[in-house]
Protein backbone atom coordinates (compact mmCIF):
# COMPACT_ATOMS: atom_id res chain seq x y z
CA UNK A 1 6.15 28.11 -5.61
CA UNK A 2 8.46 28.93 -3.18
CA UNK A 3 12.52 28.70 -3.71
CA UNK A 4 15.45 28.58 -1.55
CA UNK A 5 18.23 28.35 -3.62
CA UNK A 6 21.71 29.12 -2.86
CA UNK A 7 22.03 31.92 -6.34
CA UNK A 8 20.89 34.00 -8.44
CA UNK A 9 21.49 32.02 -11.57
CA UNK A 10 19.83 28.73 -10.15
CA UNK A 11 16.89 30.74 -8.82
CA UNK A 12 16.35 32.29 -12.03
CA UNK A 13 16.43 29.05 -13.66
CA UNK A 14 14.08 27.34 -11.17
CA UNK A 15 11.67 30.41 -11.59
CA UNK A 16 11.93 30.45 -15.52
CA UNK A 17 11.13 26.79 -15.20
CA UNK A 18 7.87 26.64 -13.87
CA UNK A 19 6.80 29.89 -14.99
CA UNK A 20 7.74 29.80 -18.94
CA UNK A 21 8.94 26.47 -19.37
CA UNK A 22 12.65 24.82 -19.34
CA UNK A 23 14.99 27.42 -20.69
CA UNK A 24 17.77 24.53 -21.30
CA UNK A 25 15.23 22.65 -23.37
CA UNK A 26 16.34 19.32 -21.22
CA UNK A 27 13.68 19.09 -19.05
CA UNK A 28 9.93 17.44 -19.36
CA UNK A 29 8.85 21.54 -18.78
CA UNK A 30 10.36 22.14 -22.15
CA UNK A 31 7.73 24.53 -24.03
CA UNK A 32 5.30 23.90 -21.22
CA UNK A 33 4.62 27.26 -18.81
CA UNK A 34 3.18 26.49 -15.92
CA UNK A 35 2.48 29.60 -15.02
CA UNK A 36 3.18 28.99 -11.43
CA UNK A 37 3.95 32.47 -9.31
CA UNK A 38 7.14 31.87 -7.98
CA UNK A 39 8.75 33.91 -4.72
CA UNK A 40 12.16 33.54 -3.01
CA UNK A 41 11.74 32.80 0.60
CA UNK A 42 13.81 35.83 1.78
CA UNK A 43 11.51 37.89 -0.15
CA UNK A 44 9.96 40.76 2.39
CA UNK A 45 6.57 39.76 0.67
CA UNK A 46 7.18 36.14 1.72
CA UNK A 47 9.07 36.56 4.80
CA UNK A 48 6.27 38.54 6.42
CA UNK A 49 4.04 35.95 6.65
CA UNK A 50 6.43 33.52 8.66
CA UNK A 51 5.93 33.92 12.36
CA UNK A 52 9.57 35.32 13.47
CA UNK A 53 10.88 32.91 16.09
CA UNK A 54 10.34 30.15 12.99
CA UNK A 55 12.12 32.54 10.37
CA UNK A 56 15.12 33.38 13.02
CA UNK A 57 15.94 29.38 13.13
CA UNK A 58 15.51 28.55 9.71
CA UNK A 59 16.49 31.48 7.48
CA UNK A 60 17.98 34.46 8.82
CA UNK A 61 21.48 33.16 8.43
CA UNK A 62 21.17 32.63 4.68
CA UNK A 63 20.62 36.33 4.35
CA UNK A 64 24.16 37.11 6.19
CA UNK A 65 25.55 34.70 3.25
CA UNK A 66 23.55 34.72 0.19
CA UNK A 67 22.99 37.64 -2.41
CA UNK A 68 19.03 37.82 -0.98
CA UNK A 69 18.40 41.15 -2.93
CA UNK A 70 20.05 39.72 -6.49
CA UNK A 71 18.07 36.53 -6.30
CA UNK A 72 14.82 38.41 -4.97
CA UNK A 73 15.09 40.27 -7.88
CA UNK A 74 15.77 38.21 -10.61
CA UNK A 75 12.47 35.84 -9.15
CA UNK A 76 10.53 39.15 -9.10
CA UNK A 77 12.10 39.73 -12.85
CA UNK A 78 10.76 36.31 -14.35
CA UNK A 79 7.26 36.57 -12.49
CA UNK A 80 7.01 40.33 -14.69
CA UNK A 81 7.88 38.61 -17.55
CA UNK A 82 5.44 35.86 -16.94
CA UNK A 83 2.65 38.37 -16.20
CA UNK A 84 2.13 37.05 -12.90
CA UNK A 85 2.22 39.12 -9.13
């Protein structure tokens, strides 16, 4: 699954989501895990694979704005704890 989102917290929560299962216990994901790797599109392991000229027009000026390496990380941090890559 790939994310976008504007945050750390709401990336986290997306992530957790599909991963574990709803964390807010509100959701039809409640208790389910999905299992599904999740990756932030900034991510270097993402971004590499989108040809430049299409990440330049699309992306690159969410990274001047956004807290890329706190959201990366927190992703990266519920796909560990979901034993996924």
């Amino acid at each position: 699954m790939l994310l976008g989102s504007p945050d750390a917290a709401s990336a986290e929560l997306y992530a957790e989501t599909v991963t574990l299962g709803d964390p807010t216990y509100a959701g039809a994901l409640t208790g389910v895990a999905l299992k599904l790797p999740v990756y932030y599109i900034a991510d270097p392991l993402v971004r590499d694979q989108i040809p430049p000229a299409v990440y330049e027009e699309h992306v690159s000026l969410m990274e001047l704005a956004l807290p890329i390496a706190d959201i990366i990380e927190r992703v990266r941090a519920v796909r560990e704890r979901a034993g996924l890559p």
